[in-house]
N, C-alpha and C. Protein backbone atom coordinates (compact mmCIF):
# COMPACT_ATOMS: atom_id res chain seq x y z
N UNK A 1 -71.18 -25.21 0.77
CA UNK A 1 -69.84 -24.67 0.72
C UNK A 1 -69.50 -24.28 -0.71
N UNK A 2 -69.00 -23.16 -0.73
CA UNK A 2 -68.70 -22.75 -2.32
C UNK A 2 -67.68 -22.74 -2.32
N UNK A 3 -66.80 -23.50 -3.22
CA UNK A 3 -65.47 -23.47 -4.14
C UNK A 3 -65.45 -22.24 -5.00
N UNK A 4 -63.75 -22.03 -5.25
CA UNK A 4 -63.27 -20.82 -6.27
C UNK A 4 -63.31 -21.46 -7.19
N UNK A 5 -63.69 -20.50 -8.39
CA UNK A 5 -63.65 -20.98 -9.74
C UNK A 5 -62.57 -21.90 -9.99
N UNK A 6 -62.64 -22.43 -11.08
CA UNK A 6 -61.44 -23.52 -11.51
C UNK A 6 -60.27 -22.51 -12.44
N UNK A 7 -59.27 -22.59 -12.81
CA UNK A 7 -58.39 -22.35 -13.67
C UNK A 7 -58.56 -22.96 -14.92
N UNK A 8 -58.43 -21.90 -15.84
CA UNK A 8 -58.61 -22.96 -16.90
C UNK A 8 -57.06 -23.16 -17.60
N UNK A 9 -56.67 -24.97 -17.32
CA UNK A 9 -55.12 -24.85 -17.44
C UNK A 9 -54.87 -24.93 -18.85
N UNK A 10 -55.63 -24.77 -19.77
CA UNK A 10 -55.05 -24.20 -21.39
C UNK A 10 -55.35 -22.66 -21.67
N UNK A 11 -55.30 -22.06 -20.72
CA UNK A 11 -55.58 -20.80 -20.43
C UNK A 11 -54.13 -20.17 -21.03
N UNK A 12 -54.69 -18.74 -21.82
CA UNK A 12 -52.76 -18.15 -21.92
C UNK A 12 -52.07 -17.60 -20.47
N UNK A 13 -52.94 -17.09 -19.66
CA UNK A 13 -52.84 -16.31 -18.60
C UNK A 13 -52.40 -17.58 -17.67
N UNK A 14 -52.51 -19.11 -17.69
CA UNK A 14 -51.73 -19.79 -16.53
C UNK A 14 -50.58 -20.34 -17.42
N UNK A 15 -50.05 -20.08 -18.77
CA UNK A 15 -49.03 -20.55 -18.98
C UNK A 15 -47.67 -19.39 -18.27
N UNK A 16 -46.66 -20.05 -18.31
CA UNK A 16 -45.13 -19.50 -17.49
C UNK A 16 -44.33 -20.26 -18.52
N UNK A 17 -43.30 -19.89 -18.80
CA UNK A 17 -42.05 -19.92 -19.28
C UNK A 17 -41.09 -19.31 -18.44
N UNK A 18 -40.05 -19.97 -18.85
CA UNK A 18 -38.63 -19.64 -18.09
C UNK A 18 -38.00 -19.08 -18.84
N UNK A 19 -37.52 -18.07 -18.75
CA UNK A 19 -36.49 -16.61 -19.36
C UNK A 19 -35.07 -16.99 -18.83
N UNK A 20 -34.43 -16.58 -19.54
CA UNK A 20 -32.87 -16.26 -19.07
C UNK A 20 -32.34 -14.72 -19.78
N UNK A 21 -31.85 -14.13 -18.23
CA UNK A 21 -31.53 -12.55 -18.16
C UNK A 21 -30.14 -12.49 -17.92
N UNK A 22 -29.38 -11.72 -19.05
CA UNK A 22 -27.66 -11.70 -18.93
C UNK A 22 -27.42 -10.07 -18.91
N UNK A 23 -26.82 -9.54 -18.22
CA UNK A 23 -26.24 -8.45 -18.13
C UNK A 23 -25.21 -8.24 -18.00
N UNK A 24 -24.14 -7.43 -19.35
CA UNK A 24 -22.73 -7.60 -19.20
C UNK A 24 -22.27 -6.11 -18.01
N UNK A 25 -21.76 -6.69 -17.25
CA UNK A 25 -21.66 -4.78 -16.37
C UNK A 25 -20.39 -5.67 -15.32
N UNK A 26 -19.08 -5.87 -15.72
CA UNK A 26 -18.20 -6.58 -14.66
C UNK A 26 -17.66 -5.57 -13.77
N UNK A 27 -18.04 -4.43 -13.68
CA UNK A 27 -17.67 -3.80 -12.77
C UNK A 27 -18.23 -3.28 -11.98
N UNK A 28 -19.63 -3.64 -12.36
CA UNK A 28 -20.91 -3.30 -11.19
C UNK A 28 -21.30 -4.12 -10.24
N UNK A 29 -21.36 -3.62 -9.09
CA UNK A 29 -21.65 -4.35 -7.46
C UNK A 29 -22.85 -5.21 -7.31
N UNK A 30 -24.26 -4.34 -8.04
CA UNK A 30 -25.31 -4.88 -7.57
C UNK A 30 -25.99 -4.93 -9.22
N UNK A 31 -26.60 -5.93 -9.52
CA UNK A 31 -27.95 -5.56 -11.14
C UNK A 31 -28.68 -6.47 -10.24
N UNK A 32 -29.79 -5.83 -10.73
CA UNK A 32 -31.21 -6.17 -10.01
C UNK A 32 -32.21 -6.27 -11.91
N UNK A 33 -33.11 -7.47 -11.70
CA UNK A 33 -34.06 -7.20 -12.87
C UNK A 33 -35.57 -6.54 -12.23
N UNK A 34 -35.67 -5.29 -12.77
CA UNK A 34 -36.78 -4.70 -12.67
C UNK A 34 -37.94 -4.86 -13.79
N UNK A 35 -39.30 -5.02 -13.35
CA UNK A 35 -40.71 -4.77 -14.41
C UNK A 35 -41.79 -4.84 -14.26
N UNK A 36 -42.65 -4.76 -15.05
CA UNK A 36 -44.40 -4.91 -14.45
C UNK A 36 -44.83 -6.14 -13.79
N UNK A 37 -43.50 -7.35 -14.08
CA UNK A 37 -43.81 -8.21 -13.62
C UNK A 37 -43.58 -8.60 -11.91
N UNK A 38 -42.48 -7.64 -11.29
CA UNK A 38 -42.33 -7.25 -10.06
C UNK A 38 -42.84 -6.10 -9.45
N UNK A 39 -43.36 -5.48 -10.06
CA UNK A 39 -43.83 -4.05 -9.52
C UNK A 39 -42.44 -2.89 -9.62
N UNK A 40 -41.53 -3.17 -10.31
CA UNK A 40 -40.30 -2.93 -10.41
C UNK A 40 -39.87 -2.68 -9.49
N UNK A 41 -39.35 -3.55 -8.58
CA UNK A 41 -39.07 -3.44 -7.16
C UNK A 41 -37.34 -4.31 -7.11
N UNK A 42 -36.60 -3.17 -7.22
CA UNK A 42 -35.25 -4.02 -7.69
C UNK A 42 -34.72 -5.06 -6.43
N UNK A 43 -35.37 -5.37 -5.32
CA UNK A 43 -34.89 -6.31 -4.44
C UNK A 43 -35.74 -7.60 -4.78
N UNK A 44 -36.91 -7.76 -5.76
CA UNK A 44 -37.51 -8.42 -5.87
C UNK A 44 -36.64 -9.46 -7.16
N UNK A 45 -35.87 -9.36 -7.62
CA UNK A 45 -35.19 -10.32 -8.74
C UNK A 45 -33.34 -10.25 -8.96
N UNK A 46 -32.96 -9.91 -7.63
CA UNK A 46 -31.17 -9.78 -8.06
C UNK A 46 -30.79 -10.95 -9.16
N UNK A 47 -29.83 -10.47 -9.53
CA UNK A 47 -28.84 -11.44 -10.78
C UNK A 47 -27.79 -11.76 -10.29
N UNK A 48 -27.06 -12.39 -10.29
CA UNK A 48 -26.27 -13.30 -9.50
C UNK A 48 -25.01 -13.36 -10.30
N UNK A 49 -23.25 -12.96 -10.24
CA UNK A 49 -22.65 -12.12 -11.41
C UNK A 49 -21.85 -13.34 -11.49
N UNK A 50 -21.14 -14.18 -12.39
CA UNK A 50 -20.11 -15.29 -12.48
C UNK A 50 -19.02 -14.89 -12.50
N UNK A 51 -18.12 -16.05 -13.06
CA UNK A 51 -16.86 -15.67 -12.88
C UNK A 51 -16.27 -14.91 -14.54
N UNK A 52 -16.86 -14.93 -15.32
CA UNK A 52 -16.82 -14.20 -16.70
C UNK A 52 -16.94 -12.86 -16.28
N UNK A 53 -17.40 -12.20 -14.94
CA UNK A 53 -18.76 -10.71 -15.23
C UNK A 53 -19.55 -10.60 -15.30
N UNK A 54 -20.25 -11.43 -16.02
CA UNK A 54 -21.62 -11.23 -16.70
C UNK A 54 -22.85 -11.84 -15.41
N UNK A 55 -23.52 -11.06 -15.22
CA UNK A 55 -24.91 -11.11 -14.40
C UNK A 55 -25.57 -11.87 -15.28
N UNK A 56 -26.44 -12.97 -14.02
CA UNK A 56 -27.34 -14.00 -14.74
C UNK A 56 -28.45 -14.15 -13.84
N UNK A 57 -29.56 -14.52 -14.40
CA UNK A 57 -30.85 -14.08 -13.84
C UNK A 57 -31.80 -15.44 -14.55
N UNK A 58 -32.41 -16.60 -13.80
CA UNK A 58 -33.29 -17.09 -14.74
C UNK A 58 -34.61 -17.23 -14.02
N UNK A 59 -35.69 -16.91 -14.60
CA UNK A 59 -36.90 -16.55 -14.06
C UNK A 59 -38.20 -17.06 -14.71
N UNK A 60 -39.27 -17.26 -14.13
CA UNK A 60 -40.49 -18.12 -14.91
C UNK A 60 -41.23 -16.81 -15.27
N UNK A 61 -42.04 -16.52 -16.40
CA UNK A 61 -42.44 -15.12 -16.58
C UNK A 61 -44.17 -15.61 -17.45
N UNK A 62 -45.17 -15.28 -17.09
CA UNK A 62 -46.44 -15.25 -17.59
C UNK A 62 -46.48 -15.01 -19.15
N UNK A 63 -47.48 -15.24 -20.01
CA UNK A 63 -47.48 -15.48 -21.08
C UNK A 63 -47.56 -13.64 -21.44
N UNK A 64 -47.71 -13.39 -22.15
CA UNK A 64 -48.04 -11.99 -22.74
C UNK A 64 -46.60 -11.22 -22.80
N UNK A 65 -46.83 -9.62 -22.82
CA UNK A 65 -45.94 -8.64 -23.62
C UNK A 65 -45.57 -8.12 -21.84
N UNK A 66 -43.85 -7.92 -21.43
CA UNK A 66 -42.85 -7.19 -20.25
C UNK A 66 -42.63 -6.09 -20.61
N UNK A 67 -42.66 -5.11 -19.69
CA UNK A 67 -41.90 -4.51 -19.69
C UNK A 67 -40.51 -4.58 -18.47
N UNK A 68 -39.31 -4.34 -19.01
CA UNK A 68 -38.25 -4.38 -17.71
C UNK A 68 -37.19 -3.57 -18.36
N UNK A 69 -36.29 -3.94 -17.71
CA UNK A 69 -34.81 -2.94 -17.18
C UNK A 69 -33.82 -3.67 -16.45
N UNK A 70 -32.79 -3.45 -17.02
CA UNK A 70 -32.02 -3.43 -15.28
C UNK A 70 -31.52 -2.83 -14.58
N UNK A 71 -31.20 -2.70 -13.26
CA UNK A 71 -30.87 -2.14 -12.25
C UNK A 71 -29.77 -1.93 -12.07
N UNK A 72 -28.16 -1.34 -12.83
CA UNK A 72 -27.31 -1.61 -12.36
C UNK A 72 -26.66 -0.26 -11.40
N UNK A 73 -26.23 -0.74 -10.18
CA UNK A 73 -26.08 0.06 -9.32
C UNK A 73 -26.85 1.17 -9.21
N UNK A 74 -27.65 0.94 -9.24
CA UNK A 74 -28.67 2.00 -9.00
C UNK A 74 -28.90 2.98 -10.38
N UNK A 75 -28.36 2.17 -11.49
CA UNK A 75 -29.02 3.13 -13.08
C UNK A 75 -29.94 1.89 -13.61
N UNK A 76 -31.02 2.82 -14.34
CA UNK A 76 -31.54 1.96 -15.21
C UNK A 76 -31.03 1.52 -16.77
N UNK A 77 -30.65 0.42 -16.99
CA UNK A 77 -29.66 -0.09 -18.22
C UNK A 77 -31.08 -1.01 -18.62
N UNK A 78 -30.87 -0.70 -20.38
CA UNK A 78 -31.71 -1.49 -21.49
C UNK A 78 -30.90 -2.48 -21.53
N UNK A 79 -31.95 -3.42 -21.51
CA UNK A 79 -31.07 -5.36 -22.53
C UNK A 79 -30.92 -4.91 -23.80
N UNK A 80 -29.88 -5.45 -24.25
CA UNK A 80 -29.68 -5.25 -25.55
C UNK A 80 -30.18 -6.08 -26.32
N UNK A 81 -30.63 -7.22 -25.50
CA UNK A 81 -31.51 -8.61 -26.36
C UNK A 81 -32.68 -8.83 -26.09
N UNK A 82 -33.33 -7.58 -26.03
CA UNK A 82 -34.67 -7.10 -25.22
C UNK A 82 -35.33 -7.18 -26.91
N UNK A 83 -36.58 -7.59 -27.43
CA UNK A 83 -37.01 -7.87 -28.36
C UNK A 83 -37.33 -5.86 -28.83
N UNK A 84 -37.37 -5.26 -28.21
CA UNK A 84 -37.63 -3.98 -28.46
C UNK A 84 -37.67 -2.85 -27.52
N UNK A 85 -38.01 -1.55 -27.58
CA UNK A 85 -38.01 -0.63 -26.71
C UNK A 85 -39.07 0.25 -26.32
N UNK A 86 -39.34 0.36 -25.03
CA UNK A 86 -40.94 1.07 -24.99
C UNK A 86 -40.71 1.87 -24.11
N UNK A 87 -41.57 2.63 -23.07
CA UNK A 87 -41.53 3.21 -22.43
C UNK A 87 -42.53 2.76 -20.81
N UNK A 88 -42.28 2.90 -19.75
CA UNK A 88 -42.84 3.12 -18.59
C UNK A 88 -43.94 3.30 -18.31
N UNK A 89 -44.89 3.41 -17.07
CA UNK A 89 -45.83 4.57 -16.60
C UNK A 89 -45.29 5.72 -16.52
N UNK A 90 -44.04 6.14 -16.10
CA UNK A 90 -43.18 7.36 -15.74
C UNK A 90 -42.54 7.65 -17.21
N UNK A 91 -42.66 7.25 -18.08
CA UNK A 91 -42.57 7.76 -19.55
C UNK A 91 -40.87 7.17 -19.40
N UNK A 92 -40.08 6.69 -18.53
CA UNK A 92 -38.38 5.95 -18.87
C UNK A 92 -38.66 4.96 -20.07
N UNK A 93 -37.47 4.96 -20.78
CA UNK A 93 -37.49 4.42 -21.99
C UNK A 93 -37.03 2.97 -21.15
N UNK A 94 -37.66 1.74 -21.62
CA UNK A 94 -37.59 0.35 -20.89
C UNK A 94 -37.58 -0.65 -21.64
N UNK A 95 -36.96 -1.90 -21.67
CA UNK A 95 -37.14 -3.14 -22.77
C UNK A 95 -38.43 -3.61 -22.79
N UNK A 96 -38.69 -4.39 -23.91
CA UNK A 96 -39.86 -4.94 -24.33
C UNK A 96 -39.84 -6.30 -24.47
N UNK A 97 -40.11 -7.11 -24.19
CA UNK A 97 -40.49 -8.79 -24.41
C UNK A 97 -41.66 -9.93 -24.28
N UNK A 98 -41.48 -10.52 -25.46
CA UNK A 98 -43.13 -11.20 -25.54
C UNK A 98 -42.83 -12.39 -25.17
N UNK A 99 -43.57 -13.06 -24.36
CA UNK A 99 -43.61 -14.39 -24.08
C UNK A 99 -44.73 -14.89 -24.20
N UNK A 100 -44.95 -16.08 -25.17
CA UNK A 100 -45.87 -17.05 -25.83
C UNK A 100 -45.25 -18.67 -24.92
């Protein structure tokens, strides 16, 4: 019987961290977090809006360099606390963030 390889758990690729995603938009219905890490599939990460406005989102995210966005009502909006700015496969200008 053959077993799958093992994981190697000091591996960078099995570390996760937990992110926290704020989006100020109090007059928007729906923000969704889109990125490579969902396939940018805006039903795949809604944000959840408080009683301030502000959309909140907290999520475990793989070690290495994101790209994302958010979704609000159906526009794509940059984080403003997005470590930087890059671009897409489809060339849209999109946030940047490294997780170590």
């Amino acid at each position: 019987m053959m077993r799958p390889p093992q994981r190697n758990p000091y591996s960078a690729h099995s570390n996760v961290k937990a992110r926290n995603f704020i989006c100020n938009a109090p007059q928007a219905k729906q923000v969704s977090l889109i990125g490579d890490f969902n396939q940018w599939n805006p039903r795949a990460n809604p944000l959840q809006q408080g009683a301030d406005g502000a959309w909140t989102l907290r999520i475990e995210l793989r070690h290495g360099h994101h790209r994302y966005a958010f979704q609000v009502d159906g526009e794509l909006v940059l984080d403003p606390q997005a470590m930087g700015v890059t671009r897409d496969d489809q060339g849209r200008r999109v946030s940047l963030m490294a997780v170590s």
